[in-house]
Protein backbone atom coordinates (compact mmCIF):
# COMPACT_ATOMS: atom_id res chain seq x y z
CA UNK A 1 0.00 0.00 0.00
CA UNK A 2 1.14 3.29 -0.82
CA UNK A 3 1.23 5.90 1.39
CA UNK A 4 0.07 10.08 0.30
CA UNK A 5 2.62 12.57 0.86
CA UNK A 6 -0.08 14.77 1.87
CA UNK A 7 -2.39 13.96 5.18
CA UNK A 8 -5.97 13.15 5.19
CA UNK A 9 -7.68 15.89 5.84
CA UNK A 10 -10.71 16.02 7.51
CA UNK A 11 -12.12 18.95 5.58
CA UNK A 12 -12.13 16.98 2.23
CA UNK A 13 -14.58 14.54 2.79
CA UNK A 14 -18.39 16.13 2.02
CA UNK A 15 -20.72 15.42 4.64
CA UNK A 16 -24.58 15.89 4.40
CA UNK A 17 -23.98 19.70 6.20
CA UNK A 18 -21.86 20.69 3.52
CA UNK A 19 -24.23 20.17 0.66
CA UNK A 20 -26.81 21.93 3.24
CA UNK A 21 -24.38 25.07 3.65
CA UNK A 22 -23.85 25.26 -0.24
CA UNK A 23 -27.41 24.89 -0.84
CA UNK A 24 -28.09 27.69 1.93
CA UNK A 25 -25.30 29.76 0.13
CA UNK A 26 -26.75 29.81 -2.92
CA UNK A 27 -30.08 29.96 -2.37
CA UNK A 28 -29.34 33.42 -0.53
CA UNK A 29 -27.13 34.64 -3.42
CA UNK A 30 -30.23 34.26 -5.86
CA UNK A 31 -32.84 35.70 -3.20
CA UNK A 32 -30.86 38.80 -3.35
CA UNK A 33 -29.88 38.84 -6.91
CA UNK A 34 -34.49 39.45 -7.17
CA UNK A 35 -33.75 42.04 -4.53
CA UNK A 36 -30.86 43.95 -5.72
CA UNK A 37 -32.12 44.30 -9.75
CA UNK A 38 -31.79 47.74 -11.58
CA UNK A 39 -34.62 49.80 -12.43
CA UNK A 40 -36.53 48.94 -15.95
CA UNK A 41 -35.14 50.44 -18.31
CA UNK A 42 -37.49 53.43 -19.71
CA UNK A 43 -35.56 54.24 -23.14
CA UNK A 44 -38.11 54.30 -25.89
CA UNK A 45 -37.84 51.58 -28.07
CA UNK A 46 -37.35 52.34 -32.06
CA UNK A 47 -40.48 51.44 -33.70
CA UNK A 48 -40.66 48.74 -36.11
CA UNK A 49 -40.72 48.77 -39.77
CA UNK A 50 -44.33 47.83 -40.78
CA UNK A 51 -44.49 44.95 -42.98
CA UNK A 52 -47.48 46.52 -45.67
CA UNK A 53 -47.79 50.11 -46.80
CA UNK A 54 -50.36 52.53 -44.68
CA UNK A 55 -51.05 55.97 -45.11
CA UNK A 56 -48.07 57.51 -42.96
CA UNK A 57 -50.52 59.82 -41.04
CA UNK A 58 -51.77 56.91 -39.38
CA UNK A 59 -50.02 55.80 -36.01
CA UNK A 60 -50.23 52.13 -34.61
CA UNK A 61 -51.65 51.80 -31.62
CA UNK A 62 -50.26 52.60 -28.56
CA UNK A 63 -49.83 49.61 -25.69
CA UNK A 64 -49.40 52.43 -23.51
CA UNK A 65 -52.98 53.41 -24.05
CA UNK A 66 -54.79 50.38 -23.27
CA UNK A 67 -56.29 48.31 -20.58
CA UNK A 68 -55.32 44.96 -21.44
CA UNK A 69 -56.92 41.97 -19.95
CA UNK A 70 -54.15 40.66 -17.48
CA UNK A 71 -54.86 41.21 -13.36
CA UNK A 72 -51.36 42.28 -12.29
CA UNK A 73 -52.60 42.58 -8.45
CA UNK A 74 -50.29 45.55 -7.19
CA UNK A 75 -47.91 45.46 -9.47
CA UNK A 76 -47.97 47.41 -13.03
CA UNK A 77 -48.18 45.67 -16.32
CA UNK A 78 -44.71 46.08 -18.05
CA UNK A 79 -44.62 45.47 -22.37
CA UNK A 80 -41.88 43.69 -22.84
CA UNK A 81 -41.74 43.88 -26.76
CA UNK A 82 -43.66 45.41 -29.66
CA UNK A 83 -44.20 45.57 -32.96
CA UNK A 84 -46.52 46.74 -35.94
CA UNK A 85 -47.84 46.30 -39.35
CA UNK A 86 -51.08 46.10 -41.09
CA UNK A 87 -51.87 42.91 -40.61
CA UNK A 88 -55.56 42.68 -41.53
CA UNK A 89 -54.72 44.15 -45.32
CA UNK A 90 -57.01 47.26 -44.33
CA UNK A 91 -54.73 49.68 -44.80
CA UNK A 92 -54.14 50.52 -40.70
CA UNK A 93 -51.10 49.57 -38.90
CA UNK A 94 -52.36 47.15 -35.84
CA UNK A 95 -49.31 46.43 -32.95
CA UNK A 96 -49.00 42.98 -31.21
CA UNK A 97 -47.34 43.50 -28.17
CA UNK A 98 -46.05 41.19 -25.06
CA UNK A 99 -46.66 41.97 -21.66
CA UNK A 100 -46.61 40.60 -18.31
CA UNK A 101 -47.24 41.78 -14.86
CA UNK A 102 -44.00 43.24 -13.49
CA UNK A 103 -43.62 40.37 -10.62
CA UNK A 104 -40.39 41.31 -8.42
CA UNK A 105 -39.69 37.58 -8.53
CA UNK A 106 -39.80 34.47 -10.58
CA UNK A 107 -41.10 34.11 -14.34
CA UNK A 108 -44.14 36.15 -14.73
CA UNK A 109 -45.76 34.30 -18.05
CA UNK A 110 -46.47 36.63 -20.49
CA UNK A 111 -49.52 37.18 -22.55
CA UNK A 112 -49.54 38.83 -26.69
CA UNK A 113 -52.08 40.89 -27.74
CA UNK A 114 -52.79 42.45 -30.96
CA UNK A 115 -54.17 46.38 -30.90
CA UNK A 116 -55.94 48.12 -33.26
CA UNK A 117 -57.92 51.23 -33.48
CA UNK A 118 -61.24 51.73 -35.05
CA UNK A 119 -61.87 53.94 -37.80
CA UNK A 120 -63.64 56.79 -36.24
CA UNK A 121 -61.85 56.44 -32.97
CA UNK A 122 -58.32 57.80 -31.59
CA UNK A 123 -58.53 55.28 -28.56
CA UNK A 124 -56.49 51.61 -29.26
CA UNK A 125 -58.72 48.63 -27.85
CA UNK A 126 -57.29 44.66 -27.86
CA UNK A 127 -58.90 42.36 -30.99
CA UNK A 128 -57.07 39.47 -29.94
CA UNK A 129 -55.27 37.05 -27.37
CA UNK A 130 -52.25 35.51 -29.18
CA UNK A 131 -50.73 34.21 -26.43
CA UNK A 132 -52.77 33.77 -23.18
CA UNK A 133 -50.69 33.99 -19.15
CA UNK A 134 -52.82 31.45 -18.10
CA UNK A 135 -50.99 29.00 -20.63
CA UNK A 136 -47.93 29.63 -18.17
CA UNK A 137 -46.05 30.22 -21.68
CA UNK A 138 -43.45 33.14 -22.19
CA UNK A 139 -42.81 34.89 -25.46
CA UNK A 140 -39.25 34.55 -26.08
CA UNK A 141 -39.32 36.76 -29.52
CA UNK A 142 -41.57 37.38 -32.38
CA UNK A 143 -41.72 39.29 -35.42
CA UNK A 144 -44.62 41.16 -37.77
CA UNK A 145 -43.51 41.00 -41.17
CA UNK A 146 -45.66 39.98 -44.42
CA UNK A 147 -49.28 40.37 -42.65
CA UNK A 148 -48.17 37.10 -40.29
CA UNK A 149 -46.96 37.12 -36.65
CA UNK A 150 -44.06 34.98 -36.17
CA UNK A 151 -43.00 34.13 -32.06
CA UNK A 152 -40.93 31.61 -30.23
CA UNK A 153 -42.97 30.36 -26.75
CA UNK A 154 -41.20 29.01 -24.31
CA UNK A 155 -43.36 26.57 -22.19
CA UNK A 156 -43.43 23.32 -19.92
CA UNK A 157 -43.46 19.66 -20.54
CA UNK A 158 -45.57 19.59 -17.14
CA UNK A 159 -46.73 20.97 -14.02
CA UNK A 160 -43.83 19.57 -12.34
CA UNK A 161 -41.27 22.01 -14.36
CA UNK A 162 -40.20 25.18 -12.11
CA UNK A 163 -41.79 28.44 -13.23
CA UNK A 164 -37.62 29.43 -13.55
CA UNK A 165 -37.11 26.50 -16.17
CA UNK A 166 -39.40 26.68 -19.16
CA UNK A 167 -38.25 23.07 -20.86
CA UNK A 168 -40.37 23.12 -24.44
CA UNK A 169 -39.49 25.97 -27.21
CA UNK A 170 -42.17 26.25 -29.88
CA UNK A 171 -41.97 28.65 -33.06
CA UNK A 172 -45.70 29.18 -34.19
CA UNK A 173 -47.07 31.87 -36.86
CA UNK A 174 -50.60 33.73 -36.89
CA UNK A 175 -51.95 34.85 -40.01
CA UNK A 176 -55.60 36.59 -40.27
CA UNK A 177 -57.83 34.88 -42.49
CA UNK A 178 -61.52 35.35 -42.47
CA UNK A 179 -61.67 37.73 -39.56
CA UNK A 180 -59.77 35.80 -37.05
CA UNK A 181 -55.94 35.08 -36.32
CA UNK A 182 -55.18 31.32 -37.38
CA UNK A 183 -52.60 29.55 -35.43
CA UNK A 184 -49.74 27.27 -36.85
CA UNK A 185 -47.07 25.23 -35.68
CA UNK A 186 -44.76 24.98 -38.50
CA UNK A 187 -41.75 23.39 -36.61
CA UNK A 188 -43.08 21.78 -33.77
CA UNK A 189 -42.24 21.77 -30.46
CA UNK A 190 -38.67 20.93 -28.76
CA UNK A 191 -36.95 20.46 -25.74
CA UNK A 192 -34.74 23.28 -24.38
């Protein structure tokens, strides 16, 4: 038998309170990482380029300007991305936007409207829910371009999957077609 040059020590060998302390460390590290986050960011964003020509007098709808249908509790409702283009071929600009409720903690899912305005009115209402928060889904990134909607979702496999940890990515398209936005999965889903 041969014999280390160095001495057992008693410090190398992992007992159950070591995993317990490293667990404890870095559980308090991420607590305070939710804590210690910078204010949002309140730069305005540069607005898309629409994807069909409209009349240039005609603004898309603000997301600023309307009530969407998402109960935030306390907390305000923050758009995380938008975009516009006619997408109905009437000659408007509508905007899809995702938003979510501005949680100080966790995943918030996220819901994606699209706004329009009506003819004879200056006020921007929601036609449609692209992407419902009840799903538990989060819009990674989408795109209005050709009168379609184009997003990645991020979702979960199951109940079971941490609100932190979204484990299925799905690209999906919307396209109006006789009055309503039609839903397809080109790709399919896949793990992440």
């Amino acid at each position: 038998m041969q014999q280390s040059a160095v001495p057992e020590l008693a410090h190398t060998h992992t007992r159950p309170i070591h995993w317990v302390a490293t667990a404890t460390a870095v559980a308090g590290v991420v607590a305070l990482s939710f804590v210690f986050q910078p204010d949002a960011a309140t730069a305005a964003q540069t607005p898309a380029p629409q994807t069909r020509s409209a009349p240039a007098h005609i603004a898309p709808p603000d997301p600023d300007a309307v009530e969407f249908p998402l109960d935030c509790g306390p907390v305000k409702i923050v758009v995380k991305k938008q975009a516009s283009g006619d997408l109905d071929g009437d000659g408007r600009p509508e905007t899809v936007a995702a938003v979510h409720c501005d949680a100080p903690m966790g995943t918030p899912p996220d819901g994606m409207y699209v706004l329009t305005r009506a003819p004879d009115s200056a006020e921007p209402r929601v036609v449609a829910t692209l992407v419902d928060p009840k799903d538990r889904t989060n819009v990674d990134d989408f795109t209005v371009q050709d009168g379609g909607i184009t997003a990645t979702v991020l979702g979960y496999s199951s109940a079971d999957v941490p609100s932190c940890c979204p484990d299925v990515r799905k690209d999906v398209k919307w396209r109006w077609d006789n009055g309503a936005f039609v839903r397809s999965d080109p790709a399919g889903a896949r793990s992440v």
